[in-house]
N, C-alpha and C. Protein backbone atom coordinates (compact mmCIF):
# COMPACT_ATOMS: atom_id res chain seq x y z
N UNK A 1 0.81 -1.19 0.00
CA UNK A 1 0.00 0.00 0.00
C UNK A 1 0.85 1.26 0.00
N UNK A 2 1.69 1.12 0.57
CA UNK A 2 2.77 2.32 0.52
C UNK A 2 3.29 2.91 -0.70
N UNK A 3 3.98 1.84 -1.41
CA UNK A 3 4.09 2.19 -2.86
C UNK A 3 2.90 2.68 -3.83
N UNK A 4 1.67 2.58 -3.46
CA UNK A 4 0.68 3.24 -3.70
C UNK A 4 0.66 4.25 -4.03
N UNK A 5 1.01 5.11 -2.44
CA UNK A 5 0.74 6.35 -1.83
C UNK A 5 2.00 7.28 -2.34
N UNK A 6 2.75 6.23 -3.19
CA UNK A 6 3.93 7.51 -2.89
C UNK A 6 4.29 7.81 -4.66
N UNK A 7 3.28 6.99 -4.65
CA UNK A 7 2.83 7.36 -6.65
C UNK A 7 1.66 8.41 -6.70
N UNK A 8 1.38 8.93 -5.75
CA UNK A 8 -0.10 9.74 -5.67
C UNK A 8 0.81 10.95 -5.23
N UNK A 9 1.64 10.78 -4.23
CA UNK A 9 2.17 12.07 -3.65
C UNK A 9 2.89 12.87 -4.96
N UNK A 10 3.58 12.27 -5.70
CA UNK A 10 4.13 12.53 -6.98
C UNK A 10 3.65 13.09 -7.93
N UNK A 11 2.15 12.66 -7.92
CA UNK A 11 1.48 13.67 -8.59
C UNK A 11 1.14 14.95 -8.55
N UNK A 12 1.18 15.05 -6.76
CA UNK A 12 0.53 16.39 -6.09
C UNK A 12 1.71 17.04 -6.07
N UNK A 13 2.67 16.78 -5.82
CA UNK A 13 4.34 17.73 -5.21
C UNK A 13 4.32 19.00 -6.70
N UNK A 14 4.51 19.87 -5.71
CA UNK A 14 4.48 21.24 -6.70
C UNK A 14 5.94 21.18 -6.45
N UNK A 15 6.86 21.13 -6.23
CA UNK A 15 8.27 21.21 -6.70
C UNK A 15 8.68 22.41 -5.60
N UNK A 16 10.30 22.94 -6.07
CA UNK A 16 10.16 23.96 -5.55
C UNK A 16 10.52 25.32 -6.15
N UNK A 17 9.68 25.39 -6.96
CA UNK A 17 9.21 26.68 -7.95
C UNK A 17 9.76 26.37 -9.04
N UNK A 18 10.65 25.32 -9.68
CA UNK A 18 11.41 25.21 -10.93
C UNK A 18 10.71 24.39 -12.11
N UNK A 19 9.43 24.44 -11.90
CA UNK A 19 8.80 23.69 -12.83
C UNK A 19 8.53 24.43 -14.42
N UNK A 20 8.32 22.76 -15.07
CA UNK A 20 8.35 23.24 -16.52
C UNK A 20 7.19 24.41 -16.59
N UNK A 21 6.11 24.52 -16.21
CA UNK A 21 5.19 25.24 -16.03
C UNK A 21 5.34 26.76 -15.53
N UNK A 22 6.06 27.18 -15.04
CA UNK A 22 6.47 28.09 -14.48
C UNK A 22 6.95 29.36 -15.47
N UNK A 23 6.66 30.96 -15.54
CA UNK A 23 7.22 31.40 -16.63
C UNK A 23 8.44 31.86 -16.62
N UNK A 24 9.15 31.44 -17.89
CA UNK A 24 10.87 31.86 -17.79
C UNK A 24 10.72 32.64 -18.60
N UNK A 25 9.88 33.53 -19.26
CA UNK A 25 10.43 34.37 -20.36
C UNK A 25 10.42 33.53 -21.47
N UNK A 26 10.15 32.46 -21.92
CA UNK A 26 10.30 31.92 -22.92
C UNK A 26 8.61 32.25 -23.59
N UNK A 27 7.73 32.46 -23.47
CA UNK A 27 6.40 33.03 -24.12
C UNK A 27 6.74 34.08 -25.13
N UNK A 28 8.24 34.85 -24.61
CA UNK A 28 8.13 36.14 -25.93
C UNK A 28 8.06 35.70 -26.95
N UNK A 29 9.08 34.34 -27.38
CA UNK A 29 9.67 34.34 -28.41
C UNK A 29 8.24 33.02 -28.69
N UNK A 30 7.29 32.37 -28.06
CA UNK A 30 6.41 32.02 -28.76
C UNK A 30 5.32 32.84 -29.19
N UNK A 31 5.18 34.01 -28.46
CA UNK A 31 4.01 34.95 -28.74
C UNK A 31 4.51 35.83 -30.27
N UNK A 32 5.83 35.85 -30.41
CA UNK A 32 6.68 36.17 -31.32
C UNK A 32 6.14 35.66 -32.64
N UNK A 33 6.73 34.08 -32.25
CA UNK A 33 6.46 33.43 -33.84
C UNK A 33 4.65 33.96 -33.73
N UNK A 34 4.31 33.26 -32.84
CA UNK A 34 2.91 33.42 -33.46
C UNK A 34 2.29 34.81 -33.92
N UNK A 35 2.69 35.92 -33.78
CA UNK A 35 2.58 37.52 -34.13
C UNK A 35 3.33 37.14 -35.90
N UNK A 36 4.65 36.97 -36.01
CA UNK A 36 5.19 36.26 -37.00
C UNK A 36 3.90 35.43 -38.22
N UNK A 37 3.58 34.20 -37.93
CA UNK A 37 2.93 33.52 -38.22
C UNK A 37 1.24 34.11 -38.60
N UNK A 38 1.11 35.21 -37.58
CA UNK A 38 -0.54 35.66 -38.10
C UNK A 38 0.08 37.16 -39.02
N UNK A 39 0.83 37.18 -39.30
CA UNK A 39 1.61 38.51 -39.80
C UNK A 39 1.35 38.08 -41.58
N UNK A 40 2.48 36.97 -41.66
CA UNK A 40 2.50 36.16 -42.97
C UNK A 40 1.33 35.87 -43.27
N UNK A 41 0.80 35.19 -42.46
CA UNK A 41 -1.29 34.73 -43.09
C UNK A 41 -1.76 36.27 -43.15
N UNK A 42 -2.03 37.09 -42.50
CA UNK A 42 -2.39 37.96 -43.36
C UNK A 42 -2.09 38.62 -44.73
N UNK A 43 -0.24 38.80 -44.78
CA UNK A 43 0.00 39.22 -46.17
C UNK A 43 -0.22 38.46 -47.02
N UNK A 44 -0.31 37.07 -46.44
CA UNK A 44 -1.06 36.17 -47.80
C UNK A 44 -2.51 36.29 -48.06
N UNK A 45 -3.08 36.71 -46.79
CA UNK A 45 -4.66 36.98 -47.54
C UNK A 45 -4.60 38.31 -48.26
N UNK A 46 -4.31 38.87 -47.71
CA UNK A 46 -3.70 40.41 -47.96
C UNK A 46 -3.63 40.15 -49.93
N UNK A 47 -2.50 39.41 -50.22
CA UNK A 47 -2.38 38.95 -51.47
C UNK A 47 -3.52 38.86 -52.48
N UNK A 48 -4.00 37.62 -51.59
CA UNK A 48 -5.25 36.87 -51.99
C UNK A 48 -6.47 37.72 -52.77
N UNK A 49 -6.54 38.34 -51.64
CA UNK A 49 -7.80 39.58 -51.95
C UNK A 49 -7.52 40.60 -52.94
N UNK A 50 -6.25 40.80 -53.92
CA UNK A 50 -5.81 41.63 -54.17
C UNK A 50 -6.09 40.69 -55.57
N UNK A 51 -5.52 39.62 -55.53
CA UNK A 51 -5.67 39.06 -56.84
C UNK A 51 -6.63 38.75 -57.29
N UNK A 52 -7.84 38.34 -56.76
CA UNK A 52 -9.39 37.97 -56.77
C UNK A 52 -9.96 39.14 -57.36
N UNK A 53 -9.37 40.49 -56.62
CA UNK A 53 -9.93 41.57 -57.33
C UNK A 53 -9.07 42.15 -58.84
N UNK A 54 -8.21 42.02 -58.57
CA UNK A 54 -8.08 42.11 -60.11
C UNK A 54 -8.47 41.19 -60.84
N UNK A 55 -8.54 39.62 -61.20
CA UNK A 55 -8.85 38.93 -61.81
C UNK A 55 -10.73 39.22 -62.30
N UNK A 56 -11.25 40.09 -60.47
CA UNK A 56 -13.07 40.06 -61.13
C UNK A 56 -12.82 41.38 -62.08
N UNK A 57 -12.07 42.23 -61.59
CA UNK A 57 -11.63 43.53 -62.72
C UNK A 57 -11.40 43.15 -64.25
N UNK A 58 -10.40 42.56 -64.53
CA UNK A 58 -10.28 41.72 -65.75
C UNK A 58 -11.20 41.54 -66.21
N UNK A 59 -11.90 40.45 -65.28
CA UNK A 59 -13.21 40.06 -66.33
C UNK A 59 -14.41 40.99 -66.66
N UNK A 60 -14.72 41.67 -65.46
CA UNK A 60 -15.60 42.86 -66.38
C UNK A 60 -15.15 43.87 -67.24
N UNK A 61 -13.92 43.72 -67.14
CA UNK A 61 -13.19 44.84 -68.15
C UNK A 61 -13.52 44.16 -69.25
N UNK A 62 -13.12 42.69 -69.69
CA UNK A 62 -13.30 42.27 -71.03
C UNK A 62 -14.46 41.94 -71.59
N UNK A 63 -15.52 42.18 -70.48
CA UNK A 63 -16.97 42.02 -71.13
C UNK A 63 -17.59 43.31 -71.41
N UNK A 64 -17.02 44.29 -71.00
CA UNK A 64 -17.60 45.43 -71.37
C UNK A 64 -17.00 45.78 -72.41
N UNK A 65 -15.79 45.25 -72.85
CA UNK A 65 -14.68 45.67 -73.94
C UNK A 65 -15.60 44.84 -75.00
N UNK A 66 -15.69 43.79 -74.66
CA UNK A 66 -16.45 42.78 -75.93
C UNK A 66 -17.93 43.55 -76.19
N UNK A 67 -18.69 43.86 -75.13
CA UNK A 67 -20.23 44.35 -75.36
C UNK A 67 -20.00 46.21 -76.46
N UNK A 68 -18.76 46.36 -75.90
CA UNK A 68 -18.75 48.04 -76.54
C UNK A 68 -17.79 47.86 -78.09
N UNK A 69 -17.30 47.07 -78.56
CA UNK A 69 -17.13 46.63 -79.76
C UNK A 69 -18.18 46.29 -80.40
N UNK A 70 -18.88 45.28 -80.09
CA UNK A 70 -20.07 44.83 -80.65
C UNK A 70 -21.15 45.90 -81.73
N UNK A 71 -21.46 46.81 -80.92
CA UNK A 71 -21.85 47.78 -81.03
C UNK A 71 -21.87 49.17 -80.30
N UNK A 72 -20.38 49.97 -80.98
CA UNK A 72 -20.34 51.21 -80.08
C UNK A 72 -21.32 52.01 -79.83
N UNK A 73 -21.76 52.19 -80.65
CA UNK A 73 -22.91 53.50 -80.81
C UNK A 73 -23.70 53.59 -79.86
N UNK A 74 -23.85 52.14 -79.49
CA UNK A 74 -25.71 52.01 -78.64
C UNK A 74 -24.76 51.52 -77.42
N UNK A 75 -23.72 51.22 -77.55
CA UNK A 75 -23.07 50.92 -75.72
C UNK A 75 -21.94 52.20 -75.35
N UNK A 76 -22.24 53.53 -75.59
CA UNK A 76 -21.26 54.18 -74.80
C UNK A 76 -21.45 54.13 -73.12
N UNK A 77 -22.33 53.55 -72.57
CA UNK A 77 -22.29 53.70 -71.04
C UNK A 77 -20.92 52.31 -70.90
N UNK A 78 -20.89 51.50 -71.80
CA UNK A 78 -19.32 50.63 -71.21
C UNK A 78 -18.25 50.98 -71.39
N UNK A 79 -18.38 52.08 -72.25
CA UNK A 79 -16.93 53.12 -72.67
C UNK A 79 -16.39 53.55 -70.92
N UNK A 80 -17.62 54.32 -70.48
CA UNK A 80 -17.93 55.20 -69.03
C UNK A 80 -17.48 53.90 -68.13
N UNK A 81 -17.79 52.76 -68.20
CA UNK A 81 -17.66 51.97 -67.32
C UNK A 81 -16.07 51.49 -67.31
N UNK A 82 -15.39 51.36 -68.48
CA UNK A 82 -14.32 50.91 -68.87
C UNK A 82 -13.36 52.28 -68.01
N UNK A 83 -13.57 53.38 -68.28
CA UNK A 83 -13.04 54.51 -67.74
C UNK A 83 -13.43 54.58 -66.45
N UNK A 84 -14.44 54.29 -65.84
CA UNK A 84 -14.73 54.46 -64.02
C UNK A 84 -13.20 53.27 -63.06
N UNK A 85 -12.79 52.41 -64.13
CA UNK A 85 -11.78 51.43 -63.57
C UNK A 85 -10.56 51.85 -63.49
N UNK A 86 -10.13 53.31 -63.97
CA UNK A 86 -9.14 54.13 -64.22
C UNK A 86 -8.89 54.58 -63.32
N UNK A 87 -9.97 54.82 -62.44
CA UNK A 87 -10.34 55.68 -61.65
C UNK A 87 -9.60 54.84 -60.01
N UNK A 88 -9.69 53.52 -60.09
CA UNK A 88 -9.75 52.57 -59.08
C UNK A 88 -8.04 52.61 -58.53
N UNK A 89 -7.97 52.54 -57.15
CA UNK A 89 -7.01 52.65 -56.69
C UNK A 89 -5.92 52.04 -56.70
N UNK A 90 -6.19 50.80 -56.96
CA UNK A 90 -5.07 49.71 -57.33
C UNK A 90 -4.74 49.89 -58.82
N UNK A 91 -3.47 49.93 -58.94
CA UNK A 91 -2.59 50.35 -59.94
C UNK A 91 -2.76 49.29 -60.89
N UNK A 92 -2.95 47.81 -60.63
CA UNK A 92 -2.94 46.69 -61.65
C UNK A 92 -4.25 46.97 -62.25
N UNK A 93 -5.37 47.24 -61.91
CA UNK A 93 -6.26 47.34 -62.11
C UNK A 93 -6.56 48.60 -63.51
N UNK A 94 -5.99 49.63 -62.73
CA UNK A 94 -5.23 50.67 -63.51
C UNK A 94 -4.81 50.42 -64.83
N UNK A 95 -4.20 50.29 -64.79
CA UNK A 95 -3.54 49.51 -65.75
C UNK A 95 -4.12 48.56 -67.40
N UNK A 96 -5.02 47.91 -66.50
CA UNK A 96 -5.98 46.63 -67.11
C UNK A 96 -6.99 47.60 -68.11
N UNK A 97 -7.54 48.61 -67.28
CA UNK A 97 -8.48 49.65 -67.88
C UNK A 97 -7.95 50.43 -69.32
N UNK A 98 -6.80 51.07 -69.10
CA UNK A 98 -5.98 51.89 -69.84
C UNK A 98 -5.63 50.74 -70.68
N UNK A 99 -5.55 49.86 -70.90
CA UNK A 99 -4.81 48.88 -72.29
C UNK A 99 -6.20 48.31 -72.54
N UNK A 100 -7.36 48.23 -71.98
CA UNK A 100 -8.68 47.73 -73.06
C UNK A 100 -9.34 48.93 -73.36
């Protein structure tokens, strides 16, 4: 029974203050990476969102480019629309407008 008891006490013994649990300062450098780590996932969404919008830019650029060829005369509001994208803050986008 003894050997029992002294597998139970082992569990309870708080040490004397040097436990792994205890803080050494070592949290900076995990709060670190992880600041690190949500830093990068954002510039990758950051990315993400940037390319999604140019790519939906693109595509209404080239459907308004295709609808105002078709027939200029009767589509100058996609001329206006093609030019409102000029207007748009992102430079790729910019860009996309001015060459269709």
């Amino acid at each position: 029974d003894d050997d029992d008891d002294d597998g139970d006490e082992d569990e309870h013994y708080d040490g004397d203050g040097a436990d792994a649990d205890d803080d050494d300062g070592g949290d900076f450098e995990e709060d670190t990476r992880k600041d690190y780590k949500t830093s990068q996932l954002s510039k990758a969404q950051q990315a993400m969102k940037e390319l999604q919008m140019v790519m939906e830019a693109k595509r209404k650029l080239a459907e308004a480019a295709e609808i105002l060829l078709e027939n200029p005369e009767y589509n100058t509001k996609k001329l206006e629309e093609i030019a409102s994208y000029v207007r748009n803050p992102n430079v790729k986008i910019q860009k996309l407008a001015l060459l269709t």
